[in-house]
C-alpha atoms as a PDB file:
ATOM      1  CA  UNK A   1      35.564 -30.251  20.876  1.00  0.00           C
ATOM      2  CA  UNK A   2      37.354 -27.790  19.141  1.00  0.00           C
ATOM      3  CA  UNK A   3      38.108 -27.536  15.466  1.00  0.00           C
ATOM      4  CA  UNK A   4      40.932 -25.378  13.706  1.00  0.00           C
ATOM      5  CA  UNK A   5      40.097 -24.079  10.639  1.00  0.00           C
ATOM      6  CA  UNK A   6      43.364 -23.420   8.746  1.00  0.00           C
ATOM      7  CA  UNK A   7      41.736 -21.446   6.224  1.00  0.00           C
ATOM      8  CA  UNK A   8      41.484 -17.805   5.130  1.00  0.00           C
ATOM      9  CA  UNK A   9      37.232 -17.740   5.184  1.00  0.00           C
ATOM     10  CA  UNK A  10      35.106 -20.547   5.362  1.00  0.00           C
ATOM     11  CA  UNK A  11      32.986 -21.851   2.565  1.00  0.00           C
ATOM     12  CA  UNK A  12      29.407 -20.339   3.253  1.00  0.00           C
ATOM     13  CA  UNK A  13      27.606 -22.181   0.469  1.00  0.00           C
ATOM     14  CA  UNK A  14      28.513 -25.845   2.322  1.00  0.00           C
ATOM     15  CA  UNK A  15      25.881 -26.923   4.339  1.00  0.00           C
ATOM     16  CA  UNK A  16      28.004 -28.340   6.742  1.00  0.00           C
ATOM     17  CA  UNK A  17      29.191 -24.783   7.741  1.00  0.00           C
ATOM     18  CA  UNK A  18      25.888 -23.763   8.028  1.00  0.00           C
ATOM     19  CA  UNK A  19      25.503 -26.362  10.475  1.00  0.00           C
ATOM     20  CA  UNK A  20      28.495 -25.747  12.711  1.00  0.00           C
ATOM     21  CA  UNK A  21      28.068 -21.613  12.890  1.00  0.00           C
ATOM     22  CA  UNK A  22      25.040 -22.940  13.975  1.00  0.00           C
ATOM     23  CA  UNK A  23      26.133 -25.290  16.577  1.00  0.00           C
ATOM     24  CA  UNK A  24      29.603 -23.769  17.502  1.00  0.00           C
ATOM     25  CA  UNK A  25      31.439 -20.431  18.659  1.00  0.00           C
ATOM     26  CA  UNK A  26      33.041 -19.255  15.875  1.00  0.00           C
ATOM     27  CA  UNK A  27      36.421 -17.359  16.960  1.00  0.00           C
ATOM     28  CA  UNK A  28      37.999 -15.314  14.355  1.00  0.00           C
ATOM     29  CA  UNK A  29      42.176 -15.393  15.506  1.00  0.00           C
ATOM     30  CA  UNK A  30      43.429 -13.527  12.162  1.00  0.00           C
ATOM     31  CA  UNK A  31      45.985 -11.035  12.830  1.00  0.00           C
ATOM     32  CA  UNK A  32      44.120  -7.636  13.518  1.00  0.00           C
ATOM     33  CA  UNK A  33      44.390  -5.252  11.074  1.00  0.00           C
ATOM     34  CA  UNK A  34      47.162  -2.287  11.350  1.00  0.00           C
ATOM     35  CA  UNK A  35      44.047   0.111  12.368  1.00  0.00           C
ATOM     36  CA  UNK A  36      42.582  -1.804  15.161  1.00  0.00           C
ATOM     37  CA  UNK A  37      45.660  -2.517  16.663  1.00  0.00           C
ATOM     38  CA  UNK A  38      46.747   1.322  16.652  1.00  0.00           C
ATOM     39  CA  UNK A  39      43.381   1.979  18.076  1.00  0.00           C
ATOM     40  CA  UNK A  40      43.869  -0.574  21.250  1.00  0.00           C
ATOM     41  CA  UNK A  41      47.284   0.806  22.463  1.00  0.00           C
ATOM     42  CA  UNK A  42      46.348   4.319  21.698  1.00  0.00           C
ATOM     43  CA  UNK A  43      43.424   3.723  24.091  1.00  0.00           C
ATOM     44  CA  UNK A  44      45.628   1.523  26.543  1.00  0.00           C
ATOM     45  CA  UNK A  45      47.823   4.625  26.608  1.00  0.00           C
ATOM     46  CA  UNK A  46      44.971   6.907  27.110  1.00  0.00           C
ATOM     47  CA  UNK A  47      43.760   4.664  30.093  1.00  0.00           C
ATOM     48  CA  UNK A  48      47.255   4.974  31.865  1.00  0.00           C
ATOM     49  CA  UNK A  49      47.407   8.724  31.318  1.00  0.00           C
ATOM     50  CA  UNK A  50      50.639   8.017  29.021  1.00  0.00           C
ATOM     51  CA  UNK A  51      51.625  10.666  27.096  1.00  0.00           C
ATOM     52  CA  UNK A  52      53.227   9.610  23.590  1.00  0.00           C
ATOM     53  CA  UNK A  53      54.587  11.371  20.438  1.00  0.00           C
ATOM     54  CA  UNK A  54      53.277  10.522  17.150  1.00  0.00           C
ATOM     55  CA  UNK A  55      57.095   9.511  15.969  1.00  0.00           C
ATOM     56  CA  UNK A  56      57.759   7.435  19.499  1.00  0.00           C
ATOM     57  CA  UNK A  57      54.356   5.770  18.597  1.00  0.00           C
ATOM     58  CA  UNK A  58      55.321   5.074  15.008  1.00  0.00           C
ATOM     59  CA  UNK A  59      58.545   4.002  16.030  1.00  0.00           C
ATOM     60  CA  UNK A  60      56.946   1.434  19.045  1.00  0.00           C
ATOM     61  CA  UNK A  61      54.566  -0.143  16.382  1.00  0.00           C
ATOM     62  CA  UNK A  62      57.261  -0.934  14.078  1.00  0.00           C
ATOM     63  CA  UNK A  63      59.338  -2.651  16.934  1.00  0.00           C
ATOM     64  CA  UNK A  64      56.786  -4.411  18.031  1.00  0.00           C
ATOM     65  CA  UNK A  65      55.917  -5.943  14.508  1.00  0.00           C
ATOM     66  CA  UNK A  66      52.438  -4.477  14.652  1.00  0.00           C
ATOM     67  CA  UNK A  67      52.108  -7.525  17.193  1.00  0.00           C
ATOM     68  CA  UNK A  68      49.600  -6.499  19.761  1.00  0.00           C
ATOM     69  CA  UNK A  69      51.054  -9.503  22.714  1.00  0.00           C
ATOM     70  CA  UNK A  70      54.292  -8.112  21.567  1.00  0.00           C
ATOM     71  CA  UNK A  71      53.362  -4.591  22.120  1.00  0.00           C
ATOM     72  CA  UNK A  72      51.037  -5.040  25.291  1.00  0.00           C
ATOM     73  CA  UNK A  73      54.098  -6.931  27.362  1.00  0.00           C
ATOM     74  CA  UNK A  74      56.831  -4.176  25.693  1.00  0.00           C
ATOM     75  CA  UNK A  75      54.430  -1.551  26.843  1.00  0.00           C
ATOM     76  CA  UNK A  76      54.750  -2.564  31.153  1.00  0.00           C
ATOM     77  CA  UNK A  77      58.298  -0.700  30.472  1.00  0.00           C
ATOM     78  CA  UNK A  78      57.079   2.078  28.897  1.00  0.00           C
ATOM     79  CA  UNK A  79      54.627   2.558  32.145  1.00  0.00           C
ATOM     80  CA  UNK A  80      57.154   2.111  34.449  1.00  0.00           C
ATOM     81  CA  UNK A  81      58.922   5.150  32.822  1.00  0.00           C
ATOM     82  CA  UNK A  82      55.950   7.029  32.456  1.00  0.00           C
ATOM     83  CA  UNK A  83      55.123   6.828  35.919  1.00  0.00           C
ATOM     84  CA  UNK A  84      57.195   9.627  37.062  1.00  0.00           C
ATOM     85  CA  UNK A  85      55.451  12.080  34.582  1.00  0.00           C
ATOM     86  CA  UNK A  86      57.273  11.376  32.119  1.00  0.00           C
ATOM     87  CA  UNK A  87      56.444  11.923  28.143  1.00  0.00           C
ATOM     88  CA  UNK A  88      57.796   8.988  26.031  1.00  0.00           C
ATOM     89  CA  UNK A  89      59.768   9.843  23.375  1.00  0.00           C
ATOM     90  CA  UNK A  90      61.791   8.627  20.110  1.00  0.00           C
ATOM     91  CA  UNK A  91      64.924   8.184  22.065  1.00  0.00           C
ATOM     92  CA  UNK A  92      63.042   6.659  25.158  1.00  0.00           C
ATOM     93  CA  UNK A  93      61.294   3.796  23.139  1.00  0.00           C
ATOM     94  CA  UNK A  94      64.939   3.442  21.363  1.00  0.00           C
ATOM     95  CA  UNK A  95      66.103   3.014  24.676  1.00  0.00           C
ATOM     96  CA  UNK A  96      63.637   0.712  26.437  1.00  0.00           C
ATOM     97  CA  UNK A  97      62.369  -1.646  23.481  1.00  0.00           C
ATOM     98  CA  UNK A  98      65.058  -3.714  22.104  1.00  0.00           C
ATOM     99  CA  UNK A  99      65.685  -4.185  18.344  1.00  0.00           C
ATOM    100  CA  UNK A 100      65.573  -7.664  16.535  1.00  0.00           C
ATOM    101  CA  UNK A 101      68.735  -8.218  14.263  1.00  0.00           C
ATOM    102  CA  UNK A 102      65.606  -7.895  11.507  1.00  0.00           C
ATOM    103  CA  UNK A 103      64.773  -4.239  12.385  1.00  0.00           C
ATOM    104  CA  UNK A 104      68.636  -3.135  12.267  1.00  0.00           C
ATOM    105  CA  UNK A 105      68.805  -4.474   8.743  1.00  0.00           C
ATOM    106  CA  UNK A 106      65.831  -2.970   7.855  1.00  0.00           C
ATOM    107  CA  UNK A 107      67.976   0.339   9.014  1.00  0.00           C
ATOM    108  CA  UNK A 108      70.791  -0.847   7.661  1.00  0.00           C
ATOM    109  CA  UNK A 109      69.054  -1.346   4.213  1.00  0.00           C
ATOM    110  CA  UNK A 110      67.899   2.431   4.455  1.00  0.00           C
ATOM    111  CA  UNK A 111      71.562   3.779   5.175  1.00  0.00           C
ATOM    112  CA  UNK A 112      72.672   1.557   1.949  1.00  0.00           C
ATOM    113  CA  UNK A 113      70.238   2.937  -0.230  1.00  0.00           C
ATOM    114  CA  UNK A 114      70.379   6.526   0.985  1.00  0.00           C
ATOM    115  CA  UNK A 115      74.292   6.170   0.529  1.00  0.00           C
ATOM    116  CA  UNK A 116      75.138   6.658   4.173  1.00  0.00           C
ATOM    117  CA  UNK A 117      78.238   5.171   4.354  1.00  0.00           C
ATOM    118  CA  UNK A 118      79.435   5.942   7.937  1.00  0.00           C
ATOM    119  CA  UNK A 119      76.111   5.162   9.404  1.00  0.00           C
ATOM    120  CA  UNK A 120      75.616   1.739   7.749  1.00  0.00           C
ATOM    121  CA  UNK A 121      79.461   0.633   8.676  1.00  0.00           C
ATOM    122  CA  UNK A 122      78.741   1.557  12.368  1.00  0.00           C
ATOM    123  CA  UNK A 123      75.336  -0.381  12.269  1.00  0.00           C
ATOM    124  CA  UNK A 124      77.447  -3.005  10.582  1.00  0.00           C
ATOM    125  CA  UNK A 125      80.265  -2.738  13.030  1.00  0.00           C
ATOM    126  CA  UNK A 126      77.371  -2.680  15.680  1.00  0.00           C
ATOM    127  CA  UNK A 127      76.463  -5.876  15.106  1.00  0.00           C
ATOM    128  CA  UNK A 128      79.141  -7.895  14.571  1.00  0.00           C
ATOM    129  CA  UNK A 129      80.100  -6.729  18.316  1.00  0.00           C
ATOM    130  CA  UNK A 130      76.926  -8.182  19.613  1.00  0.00           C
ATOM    131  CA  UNK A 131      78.007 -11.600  17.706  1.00  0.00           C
ATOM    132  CA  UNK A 132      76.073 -11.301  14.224  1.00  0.00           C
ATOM    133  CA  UNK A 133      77.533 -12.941  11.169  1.00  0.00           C
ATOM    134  CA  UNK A 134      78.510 -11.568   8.119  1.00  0.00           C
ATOM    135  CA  UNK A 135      76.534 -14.100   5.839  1.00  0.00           C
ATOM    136  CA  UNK A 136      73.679 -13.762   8.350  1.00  0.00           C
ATOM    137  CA  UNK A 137      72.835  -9.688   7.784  1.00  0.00           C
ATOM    138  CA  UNK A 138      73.966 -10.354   4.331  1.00  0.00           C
ATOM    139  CA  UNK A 139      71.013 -13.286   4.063  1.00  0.00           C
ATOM    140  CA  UNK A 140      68.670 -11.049   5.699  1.00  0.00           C
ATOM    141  CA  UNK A 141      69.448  -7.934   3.441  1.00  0.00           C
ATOM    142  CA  UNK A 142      69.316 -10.277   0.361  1.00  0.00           C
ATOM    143  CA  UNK A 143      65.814 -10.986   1.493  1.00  0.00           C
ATOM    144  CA  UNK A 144      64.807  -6.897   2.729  1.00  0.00           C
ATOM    145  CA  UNK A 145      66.111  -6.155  -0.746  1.00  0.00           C
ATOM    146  CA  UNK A 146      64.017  -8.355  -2.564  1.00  0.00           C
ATOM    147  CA  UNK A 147      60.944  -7.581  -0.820  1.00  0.00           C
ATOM    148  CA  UNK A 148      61.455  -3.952  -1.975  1.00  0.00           C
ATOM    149  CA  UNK A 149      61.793  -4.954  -5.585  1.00  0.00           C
ATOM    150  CA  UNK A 150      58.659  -7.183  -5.376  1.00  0.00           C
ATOM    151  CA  UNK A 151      56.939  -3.718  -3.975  1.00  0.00           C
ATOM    152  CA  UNK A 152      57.825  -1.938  -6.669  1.00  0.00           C
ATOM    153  CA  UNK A 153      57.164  -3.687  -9.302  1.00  0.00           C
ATOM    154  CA  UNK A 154      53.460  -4.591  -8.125  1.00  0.00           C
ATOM    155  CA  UNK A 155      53.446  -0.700  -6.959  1.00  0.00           C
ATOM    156  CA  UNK A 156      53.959  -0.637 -10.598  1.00  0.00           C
ATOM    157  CA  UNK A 157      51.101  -2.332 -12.273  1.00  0.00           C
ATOM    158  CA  UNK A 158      48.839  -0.684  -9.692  1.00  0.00           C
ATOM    159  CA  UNK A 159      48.805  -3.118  -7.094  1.00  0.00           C
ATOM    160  CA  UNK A 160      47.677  -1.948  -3.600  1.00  0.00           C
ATOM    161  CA  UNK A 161      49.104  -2.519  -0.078  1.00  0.00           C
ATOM    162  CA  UNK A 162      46.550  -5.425   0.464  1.00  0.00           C
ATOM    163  CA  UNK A 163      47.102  -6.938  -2.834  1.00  0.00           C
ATOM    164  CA  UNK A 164      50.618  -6.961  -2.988  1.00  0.00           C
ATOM    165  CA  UNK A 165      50.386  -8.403   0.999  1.00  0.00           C
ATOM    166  CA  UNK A 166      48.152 -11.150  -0.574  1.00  0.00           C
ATOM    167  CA  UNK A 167      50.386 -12.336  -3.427  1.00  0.00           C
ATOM    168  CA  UNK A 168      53.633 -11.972  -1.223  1.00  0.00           C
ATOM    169  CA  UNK A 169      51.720 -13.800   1.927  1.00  0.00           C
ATOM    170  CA  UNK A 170      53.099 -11.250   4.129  1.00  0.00           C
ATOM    171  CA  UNK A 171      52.072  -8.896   7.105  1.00  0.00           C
ATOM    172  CA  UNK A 172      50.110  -6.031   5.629  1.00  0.00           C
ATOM    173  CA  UNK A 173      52.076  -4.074   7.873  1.00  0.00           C
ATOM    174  CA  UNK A 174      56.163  -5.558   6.667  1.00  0.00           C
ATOM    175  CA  UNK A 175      54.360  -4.446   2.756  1.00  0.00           C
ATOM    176  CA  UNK A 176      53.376  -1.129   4.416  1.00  0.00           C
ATOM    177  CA  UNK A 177      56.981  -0.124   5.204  1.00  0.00           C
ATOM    178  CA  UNK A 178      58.002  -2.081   2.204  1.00  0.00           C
ATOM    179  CA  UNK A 179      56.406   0.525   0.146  1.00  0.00           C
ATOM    180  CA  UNK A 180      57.208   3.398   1.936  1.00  0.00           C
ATOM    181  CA  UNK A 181      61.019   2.494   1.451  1.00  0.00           C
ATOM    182  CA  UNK A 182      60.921   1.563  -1.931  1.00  0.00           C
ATOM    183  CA  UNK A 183      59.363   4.705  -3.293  1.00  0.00           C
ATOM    184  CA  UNK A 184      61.759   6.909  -4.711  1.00  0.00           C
ATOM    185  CA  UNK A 185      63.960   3.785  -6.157  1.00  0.00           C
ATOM    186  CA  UNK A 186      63.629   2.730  -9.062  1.00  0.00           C
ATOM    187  CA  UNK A 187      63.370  -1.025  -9.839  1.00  0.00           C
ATOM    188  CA  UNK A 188      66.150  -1.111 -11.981  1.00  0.00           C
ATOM    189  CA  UNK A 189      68.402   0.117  -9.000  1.00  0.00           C
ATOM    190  CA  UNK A 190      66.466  -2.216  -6.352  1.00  0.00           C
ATOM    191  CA  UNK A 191      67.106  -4.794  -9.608  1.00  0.00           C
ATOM    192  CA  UNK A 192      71.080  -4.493  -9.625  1.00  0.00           C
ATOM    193  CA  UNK A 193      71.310  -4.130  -5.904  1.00  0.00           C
ATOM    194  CA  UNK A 194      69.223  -7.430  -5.264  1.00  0.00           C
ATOM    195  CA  UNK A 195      71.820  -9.252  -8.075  1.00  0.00           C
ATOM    196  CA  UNK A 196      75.034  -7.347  -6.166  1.00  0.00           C
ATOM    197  CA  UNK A 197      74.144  -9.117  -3.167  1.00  0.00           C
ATOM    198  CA  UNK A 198      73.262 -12.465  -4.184  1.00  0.00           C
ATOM    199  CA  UNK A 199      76.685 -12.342  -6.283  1.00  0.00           C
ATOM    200  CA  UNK A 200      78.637 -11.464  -3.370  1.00  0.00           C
ATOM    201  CA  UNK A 201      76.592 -13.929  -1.270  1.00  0.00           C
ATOM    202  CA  UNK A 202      78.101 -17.066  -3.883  1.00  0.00           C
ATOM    203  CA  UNK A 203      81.660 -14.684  -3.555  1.00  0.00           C
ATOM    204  CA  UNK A 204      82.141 -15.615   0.209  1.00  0.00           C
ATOM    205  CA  UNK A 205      80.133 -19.366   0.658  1.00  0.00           C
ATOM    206  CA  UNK A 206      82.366 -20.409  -2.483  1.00  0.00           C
ATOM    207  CA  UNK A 207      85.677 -19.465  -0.484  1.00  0.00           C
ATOM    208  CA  UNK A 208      87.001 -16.536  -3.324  1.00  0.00           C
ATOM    209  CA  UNK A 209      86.357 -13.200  -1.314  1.00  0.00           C
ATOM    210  CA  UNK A 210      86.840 -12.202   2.643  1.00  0.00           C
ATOM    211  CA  UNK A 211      83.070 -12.205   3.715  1.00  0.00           C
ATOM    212  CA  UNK A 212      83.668  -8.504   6.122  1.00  0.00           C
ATOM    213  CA  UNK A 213      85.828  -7.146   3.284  1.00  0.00           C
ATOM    214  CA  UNK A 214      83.235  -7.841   0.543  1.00  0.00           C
ATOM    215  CA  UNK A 215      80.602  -6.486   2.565  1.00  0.00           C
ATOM    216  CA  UNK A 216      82.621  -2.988   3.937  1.00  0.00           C
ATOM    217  CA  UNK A 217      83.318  -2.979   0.049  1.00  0.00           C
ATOM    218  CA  UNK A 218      79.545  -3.042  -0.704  1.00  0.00           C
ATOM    219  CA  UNK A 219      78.371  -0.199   1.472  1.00  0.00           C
ATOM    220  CA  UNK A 220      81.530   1.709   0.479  1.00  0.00           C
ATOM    221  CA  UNK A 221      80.312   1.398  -3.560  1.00  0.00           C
ATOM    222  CA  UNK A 222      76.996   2.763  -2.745  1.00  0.00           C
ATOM    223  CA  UNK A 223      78.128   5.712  -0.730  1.00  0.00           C
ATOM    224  CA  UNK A 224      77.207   9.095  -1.770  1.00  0.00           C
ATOM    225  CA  UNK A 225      79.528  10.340  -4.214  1.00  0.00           C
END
């Protein structure tokens, strides 16, 4: 018999978990934690005599999702490569692992609030050439956006990467890079970005603006001047 325990720790005090730890195999199936899963590919790499840079191993985790089946059946390519002595770098994980329409927002979101203009219009372009829709990215940046307003203002009251992955209920690891892109905007900024969006979002479903204009016209207002 098995029994799933949809629950973040069991109650110790119960007797009838007493009983069962007892009785059963207990099988923790959390998601690991950002440092045990660096530490198992860094030693899977280290077993195949791959040689990796810091930034191409950065770069893997992220498009992986910190997800170590993800990563493990991603990383047969990277072997493959590596088997003629090669080193895998930035551009070689670029090349071999593909990106989610999720990671080129999260790009995307960078360019926007960096004010690169001519590389967030040739992501954009990018992806409405692989069949991506407008309200789509737009629904996904709405929602990148807002996660990097919740960051700061938790980062703001003192909250912690754990804490603020707690109250959000999201990978430690999607609040990790949260903060890291967040920090040097302020919330006001994140604040009237995040209400830009959803405004232009209720532009385009109600029928009054051209959905690839509006957006082109977005980017192009938060250029660098």
């Amino acid at each position: 018999m098995v029994i799933f325990a949809d629950v973040d720790k069991l109650d110790e005090r119960k007797k009838i978990t007493k009983q069962l730890k007892k009785a059963a195999v207990v099988i923790d199936v959390a998601p690991m934690k950002e440092a045990d899963v660096r530490q198992y590919l860094q030693q899977s790499l280290a077993n195949d005599g791959i040689e990796m840079s810091r930034e191409a191993f950065d770069l893997f985790l992220r498009l992986t999702d910190l997800q170590l089946s993800k990563a493990m059946q991603e990383l047969q390519k990277l072997r493959l490569y590596a088997g003629n002595g090669n080193k895998i770098t930035k551009e070689i994980v670029l090349q071999l692992i593909p990106k989610t329409l999720e990671h080129n927002v999260f790009e995307l979101t960078s360019d926007v609030l960096k004010g690169n203009v001519s590389d967030a219009l040739r992501l954009y372009d990018d992806l409405l050439l692989q069949g991506e829709e407008t309200i789509k990215i737009n629904a996904i940046l709405i929602s990148q956006v807002r996660l990097l307003l919740q960051a700061a203002i938790l980062m703001k009251i003192g909250y912690q990467q754990a804490n603020i992955a707690e109250t959000l209920g999201i990978h430690p690891y999607r609040v990790k890079l949260a903060m890291q892109q967040a920090r040097g905007f302020g919330e006001k900024q994140l604040a009237a970005l995040y209400s830009e969006l959803i405004e232009n979002d209720y532009l385009v479903k109600s029928g009054q603006m051209d959905k690839e204009y509006l957006f082109q016209l977005f980017v192009l207002k938060h250029g660098k001047q």
